[in-house]
PDB file of N, CA and C in Angstrom:
ATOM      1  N   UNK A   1     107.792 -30.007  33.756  1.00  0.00           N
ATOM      2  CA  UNK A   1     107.267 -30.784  34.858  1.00  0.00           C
ATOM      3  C   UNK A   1     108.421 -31.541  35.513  1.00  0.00           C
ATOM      4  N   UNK A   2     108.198 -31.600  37.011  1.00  0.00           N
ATOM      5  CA  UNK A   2     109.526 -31.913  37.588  1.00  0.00           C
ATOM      6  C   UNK A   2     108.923 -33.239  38.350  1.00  0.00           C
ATOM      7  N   UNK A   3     109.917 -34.182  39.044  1.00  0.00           N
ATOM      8  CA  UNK A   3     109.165 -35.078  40.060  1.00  0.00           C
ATOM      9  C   UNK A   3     110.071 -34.575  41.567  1.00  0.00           C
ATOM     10  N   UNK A   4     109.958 -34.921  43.148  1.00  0.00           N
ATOM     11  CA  UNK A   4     111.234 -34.703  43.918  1.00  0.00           C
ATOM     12  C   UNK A   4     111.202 -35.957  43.781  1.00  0.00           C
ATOM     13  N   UNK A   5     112.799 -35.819  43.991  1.00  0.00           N
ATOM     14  CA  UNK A   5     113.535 -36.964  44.538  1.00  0.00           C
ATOM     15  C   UNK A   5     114.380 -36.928  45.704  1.00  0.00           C
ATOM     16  N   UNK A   6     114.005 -37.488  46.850  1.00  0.00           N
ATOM     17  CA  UNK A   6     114.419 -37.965  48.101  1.00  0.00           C
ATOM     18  C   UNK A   6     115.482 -38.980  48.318  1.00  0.00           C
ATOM     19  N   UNK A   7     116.407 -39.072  48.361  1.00  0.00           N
ATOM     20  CA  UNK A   7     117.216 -39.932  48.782  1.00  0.00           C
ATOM     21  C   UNK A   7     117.664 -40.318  50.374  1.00  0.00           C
ATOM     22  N   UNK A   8     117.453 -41.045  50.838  1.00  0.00           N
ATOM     23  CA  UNK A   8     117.505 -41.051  52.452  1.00  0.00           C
ATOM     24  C   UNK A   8     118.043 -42.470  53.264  1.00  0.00           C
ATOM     25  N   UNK A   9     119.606 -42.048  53.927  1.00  0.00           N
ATOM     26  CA  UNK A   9     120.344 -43.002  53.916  1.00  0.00           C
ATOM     27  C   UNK A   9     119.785 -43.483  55.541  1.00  0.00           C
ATOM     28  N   UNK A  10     120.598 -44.201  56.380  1.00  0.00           N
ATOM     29  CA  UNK A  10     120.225 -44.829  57.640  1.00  0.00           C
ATOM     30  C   UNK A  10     121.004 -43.382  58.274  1.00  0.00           C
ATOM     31  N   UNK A  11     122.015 -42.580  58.134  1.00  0.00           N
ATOM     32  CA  UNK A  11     122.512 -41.502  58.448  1.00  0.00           C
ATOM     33  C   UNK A  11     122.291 -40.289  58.589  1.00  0.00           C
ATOM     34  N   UNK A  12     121.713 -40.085  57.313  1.00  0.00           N
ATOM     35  CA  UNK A  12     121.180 -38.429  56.828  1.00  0.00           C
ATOM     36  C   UNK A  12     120.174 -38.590  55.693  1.00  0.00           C
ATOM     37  N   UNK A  13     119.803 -37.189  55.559  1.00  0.00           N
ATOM     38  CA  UNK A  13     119.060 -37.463  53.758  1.00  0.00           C
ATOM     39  C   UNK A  13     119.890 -36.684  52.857  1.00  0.00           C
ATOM     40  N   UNK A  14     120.502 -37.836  52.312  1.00  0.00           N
ATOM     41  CA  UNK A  14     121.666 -37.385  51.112  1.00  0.00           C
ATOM     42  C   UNK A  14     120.832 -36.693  50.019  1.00  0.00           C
ATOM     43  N   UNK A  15     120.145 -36.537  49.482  1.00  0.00           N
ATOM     44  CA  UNK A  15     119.219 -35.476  48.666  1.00  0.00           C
ATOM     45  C   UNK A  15     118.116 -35.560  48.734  1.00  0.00           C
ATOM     46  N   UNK A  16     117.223 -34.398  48.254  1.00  0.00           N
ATOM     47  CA  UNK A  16     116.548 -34.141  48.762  1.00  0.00           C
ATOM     48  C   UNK A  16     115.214 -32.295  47.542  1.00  0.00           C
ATOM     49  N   UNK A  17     116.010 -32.948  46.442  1.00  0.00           N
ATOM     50  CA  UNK A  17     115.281 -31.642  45.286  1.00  0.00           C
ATOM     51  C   UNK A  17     114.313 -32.242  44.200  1.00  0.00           C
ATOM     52  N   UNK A  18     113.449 -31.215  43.470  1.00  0.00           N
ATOM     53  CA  UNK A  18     113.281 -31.300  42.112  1.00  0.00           C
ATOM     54  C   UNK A  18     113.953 -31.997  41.193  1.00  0.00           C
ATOM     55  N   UNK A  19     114.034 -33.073  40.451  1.00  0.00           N
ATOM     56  CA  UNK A  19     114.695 -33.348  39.655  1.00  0.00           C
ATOM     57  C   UNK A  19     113.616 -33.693  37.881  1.00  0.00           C
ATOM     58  N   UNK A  20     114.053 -33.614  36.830  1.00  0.00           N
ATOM     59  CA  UNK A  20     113.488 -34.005  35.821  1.00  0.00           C
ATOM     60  C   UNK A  20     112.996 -35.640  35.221  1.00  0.00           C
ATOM     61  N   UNK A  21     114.096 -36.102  35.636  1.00  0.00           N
ATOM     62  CA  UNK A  21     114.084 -37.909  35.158  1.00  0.00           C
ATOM     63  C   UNK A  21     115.252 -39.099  36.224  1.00  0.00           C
ATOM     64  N   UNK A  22     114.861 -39.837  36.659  1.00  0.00           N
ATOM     65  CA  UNK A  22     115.418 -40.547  37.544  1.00  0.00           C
ATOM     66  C   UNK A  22     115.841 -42.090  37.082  1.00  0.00           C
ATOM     67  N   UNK A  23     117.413 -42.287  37.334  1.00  0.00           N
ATOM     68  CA  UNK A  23     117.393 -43.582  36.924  1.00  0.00           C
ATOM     69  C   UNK A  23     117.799 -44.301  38.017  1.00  0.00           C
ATOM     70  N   UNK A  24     117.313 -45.514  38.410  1.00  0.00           N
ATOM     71  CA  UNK A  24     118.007 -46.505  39.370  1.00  0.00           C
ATOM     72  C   UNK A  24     117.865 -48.026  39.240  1.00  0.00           C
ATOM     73  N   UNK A  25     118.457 -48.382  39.776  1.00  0.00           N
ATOM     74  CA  UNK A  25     119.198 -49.812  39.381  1.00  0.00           C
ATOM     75  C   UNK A  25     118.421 -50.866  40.172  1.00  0.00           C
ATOM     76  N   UNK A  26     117.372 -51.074  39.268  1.00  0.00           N
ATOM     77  CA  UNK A  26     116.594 -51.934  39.945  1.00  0.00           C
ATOM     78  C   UNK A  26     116.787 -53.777  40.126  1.00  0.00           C
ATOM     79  N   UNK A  27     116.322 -54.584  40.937  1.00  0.00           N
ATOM     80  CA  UNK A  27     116.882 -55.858  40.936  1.00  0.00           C
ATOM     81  C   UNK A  27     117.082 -56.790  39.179  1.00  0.00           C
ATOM     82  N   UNK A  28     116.174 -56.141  38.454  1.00  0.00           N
ATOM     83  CA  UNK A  28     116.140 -56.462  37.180  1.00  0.00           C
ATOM     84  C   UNK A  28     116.732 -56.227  35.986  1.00  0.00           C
ATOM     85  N   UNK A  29     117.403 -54.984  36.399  1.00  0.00           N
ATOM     86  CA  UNK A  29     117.903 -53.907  35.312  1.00  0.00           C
ATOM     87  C   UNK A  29     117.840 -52.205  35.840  1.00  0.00           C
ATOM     88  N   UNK A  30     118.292 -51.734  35.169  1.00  0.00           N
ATOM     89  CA  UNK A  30     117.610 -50.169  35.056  1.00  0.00           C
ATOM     90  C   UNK A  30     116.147 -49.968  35.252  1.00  0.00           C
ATOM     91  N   UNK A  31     115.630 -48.638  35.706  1.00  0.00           N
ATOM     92  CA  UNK A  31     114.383 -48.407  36.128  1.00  0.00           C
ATOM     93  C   UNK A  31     114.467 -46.850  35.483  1.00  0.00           C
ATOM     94  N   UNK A  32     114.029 -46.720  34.577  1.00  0.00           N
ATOM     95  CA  UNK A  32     113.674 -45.005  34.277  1.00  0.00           C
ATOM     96  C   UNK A  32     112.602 -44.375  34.979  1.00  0.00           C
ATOM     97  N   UNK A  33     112.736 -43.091  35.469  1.00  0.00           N
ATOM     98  CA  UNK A  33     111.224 -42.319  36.206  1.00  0.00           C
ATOM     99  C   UNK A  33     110.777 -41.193  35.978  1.00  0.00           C
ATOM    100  N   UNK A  34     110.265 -40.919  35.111  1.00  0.00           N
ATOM    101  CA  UNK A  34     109.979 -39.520  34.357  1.00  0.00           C
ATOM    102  C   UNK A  34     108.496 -39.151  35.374  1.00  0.00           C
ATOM    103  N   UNK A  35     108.152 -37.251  35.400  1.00  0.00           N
ATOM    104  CA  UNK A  35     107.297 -37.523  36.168  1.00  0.00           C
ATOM    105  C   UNK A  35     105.786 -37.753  35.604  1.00  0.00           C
ATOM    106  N   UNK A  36     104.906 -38.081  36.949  1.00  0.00           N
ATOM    107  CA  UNK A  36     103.616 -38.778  36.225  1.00  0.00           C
ATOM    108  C   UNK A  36     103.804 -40.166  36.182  1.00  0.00           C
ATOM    109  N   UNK A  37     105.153 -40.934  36.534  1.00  0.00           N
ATOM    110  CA  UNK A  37     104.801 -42.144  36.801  1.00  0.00           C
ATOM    111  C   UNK A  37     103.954 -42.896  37.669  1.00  0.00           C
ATOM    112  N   UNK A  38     103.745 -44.290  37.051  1.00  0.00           N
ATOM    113  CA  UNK A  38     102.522 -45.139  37.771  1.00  0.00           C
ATOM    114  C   UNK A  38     103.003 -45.545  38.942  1.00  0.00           C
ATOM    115  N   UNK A  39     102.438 -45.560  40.206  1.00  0.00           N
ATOM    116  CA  UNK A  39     102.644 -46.089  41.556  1.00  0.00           C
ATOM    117  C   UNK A  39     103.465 -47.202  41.889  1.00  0.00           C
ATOM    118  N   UNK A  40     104.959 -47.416  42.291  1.00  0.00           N
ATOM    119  CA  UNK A  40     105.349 -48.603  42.489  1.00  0.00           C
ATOM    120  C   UNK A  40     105.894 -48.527  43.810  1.00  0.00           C
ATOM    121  N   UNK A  41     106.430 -49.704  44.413  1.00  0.00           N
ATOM    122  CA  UNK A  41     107.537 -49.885  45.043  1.00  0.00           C
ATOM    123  C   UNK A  41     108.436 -50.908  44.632  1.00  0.00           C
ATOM    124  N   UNK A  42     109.669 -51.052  44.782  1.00  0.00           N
ATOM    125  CA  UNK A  42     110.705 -51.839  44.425  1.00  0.00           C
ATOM    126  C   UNK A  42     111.996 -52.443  45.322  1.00  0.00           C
ATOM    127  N   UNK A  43     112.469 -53.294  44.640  1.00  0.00           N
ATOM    128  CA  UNK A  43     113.754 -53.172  45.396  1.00  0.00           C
ATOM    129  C   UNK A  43     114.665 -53.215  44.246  1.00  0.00           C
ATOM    130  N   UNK A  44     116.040 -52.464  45.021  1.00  0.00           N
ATOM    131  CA  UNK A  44     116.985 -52.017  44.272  1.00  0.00           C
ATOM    132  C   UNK A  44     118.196 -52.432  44.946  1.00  0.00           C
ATOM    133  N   UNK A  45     119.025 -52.665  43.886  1.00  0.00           N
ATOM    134  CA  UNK A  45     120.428 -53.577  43.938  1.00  0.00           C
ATOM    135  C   UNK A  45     121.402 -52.313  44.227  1.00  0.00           C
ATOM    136  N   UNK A  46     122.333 -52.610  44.377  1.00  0.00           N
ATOM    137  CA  UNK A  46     123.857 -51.851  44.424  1.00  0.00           C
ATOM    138  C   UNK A  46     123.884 -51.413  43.248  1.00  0.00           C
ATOM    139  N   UNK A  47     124.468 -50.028  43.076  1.00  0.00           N
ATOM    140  CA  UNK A  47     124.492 -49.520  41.874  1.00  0.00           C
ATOM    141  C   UNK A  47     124.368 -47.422  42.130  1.00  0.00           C
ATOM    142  N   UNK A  48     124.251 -47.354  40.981  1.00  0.00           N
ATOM    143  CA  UNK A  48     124.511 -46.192  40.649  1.00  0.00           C
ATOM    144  C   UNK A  48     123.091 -45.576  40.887  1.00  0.00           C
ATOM    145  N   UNK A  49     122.503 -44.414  40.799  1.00  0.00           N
ATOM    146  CA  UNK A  49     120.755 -43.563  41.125  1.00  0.00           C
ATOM    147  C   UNK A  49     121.693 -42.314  40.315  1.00  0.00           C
ATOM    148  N   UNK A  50     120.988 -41.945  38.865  1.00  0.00           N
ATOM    149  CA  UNK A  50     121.254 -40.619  38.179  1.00  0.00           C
ATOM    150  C   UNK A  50     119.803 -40.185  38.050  1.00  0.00           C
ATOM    151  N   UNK A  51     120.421 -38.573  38.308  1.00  0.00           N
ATOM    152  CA  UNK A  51     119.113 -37.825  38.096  1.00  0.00           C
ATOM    153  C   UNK A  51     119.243 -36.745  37.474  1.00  0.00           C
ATOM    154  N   UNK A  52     118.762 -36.236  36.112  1.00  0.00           N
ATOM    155  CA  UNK A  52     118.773 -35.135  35.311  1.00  0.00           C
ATOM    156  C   UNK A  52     118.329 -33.947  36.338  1.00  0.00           C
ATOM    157  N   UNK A  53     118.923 -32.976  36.167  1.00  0.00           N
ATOM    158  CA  UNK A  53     117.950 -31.947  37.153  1.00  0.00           C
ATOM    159  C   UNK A  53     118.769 -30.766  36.109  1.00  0.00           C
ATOM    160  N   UNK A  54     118.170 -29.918  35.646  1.00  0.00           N
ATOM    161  CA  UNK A  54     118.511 -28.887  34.411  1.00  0.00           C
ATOM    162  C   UNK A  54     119.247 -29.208  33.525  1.00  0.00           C
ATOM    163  N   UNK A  55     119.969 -28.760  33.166  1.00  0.00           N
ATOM    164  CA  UNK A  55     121.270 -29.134  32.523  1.00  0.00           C
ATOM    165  C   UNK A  55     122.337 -30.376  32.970  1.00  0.00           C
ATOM    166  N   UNK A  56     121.826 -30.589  34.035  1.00  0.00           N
ATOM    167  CA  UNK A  56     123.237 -31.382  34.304  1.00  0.00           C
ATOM    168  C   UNK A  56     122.483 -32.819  35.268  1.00  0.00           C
ATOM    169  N   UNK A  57     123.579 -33.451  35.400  1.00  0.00           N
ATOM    170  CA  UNK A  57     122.988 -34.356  36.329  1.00  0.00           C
ATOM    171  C   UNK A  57     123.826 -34.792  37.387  1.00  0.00           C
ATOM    172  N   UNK A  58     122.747 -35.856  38.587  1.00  0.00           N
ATOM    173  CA  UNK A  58     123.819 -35.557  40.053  1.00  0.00           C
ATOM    174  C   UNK A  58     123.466 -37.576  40.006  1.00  0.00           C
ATOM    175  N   UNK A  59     124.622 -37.813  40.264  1.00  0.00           N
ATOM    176  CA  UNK A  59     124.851 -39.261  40.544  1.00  0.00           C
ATOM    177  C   UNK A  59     125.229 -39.425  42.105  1.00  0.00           C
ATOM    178  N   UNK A  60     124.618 -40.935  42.472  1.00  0.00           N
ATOM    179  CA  UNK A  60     125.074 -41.480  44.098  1.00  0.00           C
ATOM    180  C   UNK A  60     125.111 -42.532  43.724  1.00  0.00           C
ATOM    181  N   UNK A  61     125.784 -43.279  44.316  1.00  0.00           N
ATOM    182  CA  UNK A  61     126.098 -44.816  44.637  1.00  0.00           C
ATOM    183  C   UNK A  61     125.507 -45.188  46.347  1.00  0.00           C
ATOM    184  N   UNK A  62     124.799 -46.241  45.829  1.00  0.00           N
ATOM    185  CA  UNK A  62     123.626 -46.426  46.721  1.00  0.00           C
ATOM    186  C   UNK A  62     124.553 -48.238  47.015  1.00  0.00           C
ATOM    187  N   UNK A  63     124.062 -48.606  48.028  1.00  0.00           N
ATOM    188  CA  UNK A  63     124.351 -49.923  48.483  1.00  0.00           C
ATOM    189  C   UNK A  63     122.903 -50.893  48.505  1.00  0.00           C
ATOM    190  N   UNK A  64     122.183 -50.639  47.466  1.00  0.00           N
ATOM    191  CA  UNK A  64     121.062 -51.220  47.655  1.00  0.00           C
ATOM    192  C   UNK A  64     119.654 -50.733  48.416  1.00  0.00           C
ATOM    193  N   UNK A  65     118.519 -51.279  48.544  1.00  0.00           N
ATOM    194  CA  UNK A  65     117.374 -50.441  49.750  1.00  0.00           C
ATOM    195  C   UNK A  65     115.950 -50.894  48.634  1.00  0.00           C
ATOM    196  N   UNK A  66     115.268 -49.774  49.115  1.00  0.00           N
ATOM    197  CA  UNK A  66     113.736 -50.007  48.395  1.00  0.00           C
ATOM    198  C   UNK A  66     113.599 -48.529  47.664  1.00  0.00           C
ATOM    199  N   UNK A  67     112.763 -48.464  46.629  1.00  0.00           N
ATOM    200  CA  UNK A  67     112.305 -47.159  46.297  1.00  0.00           C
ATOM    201  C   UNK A  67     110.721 -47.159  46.338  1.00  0.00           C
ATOM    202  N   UNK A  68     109.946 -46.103  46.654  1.00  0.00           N
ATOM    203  CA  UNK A  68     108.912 -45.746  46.413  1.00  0.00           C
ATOM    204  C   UNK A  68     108.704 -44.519  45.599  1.00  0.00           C
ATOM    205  N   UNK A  69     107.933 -44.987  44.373  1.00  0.00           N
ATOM    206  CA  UNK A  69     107.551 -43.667  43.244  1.00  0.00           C
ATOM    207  C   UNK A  69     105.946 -43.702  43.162  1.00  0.00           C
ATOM    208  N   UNK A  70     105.274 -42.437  42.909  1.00  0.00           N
ATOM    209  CA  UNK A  70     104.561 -42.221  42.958  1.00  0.00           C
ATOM    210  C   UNK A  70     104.401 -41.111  41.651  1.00  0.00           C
ATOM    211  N   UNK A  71     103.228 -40.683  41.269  1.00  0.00           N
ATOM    212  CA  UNK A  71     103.315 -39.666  39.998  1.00  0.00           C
ATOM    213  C   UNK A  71     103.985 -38.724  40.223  1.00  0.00           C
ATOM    214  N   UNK A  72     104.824 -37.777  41.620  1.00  0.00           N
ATOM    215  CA  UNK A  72     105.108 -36.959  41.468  1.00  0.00           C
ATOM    216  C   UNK A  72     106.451 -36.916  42.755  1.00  0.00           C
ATOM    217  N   UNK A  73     107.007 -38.571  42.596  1.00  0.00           N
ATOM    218  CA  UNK A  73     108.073 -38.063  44.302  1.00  0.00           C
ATOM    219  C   UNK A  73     108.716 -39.615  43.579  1.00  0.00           C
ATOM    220  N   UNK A  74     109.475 -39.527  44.014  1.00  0.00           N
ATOM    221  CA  UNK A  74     110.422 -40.769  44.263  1.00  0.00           C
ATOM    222  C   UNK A  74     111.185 -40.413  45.884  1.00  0.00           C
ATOM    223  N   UNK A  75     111.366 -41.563  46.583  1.00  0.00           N
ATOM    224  CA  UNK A  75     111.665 -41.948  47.724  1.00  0.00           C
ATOM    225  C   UNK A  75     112.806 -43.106  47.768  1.00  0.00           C
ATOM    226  N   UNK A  76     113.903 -42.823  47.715  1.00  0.00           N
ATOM    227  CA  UNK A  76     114.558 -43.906  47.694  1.00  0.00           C
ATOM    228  C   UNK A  76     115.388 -44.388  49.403  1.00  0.00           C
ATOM    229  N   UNK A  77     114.674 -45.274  50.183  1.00  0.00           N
ATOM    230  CA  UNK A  77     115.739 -45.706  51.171  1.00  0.00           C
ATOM    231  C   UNK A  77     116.909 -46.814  51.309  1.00  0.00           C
ATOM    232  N   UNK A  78     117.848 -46.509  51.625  1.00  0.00           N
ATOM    233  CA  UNK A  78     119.288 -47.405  51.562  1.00  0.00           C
ATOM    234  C   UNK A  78     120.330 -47.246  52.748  1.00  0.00           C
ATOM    235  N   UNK A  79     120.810 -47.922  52.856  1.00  0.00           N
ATOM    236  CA  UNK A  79     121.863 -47.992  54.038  1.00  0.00           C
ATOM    237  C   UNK A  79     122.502 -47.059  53.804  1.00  0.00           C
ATOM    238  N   UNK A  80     123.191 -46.756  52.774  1.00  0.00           N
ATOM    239  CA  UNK A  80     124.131 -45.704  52.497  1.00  0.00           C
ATOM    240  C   UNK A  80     124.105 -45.146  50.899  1.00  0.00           C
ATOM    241  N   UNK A  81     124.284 -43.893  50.977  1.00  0.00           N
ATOM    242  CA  UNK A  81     124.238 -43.174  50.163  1.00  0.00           C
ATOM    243  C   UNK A  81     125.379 -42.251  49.685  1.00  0.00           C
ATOM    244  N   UNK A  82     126.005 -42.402  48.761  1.00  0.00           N
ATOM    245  CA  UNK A  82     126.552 -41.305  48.392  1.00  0.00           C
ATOM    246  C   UNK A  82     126.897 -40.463  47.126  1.00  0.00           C
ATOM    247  N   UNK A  83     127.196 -39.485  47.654  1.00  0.00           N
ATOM    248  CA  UNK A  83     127.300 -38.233  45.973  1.00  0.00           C
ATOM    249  C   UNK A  83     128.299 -38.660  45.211  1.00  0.00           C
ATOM    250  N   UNK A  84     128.466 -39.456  44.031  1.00  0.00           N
ATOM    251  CA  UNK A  84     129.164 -39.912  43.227  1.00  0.00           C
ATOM    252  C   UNK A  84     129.675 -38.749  42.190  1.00  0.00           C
ATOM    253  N   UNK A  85     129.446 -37.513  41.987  1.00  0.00           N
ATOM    254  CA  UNK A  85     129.845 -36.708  40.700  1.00  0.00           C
ATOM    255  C   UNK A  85     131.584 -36.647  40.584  1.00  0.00           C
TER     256      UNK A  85
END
């Protein structure tokens, strides 16, 4: 079971796939998102967004924004986005 994850800067949409488990850096701490999660929205600090997707995983460095998750999507918007690997 997969969730998408959307990433979408004020520029472009820096990703945009399937991924397995999502982490981002929420104002509190870390935020894990496996799919089937419960309905939130948030805000999120500066920091790192990793996402397992098969074998491997794809990192961005985000400048902060909001996320919206739902059981089967994560939505993350931010000023800027980028592919950290």
């Amino acid at each position: 079971m997969t969730t998408r994850l959307q990433i979408v800067a004020l520029d472009k949409m820096a990703f945009d796939e399937d991924v397995d488990s999502v982490s981002l850096p929420g104002i509190d701490g870390r935020l894990g998102v496996l799919p089937r999660h419960a309905p939130i929205v948030t805000v999120l600090a500066a920091g790192s967004v990793s996402a397992r997707q098969g074998g491997g995983t794809v990192k961005f460095s985000l400048t902060g924004g909001f996320a919206q998750i739902s059981s089967d999507k994560v939505t993350i918007l931010a000023d800027a986005a980028e592919r950290a690997d």
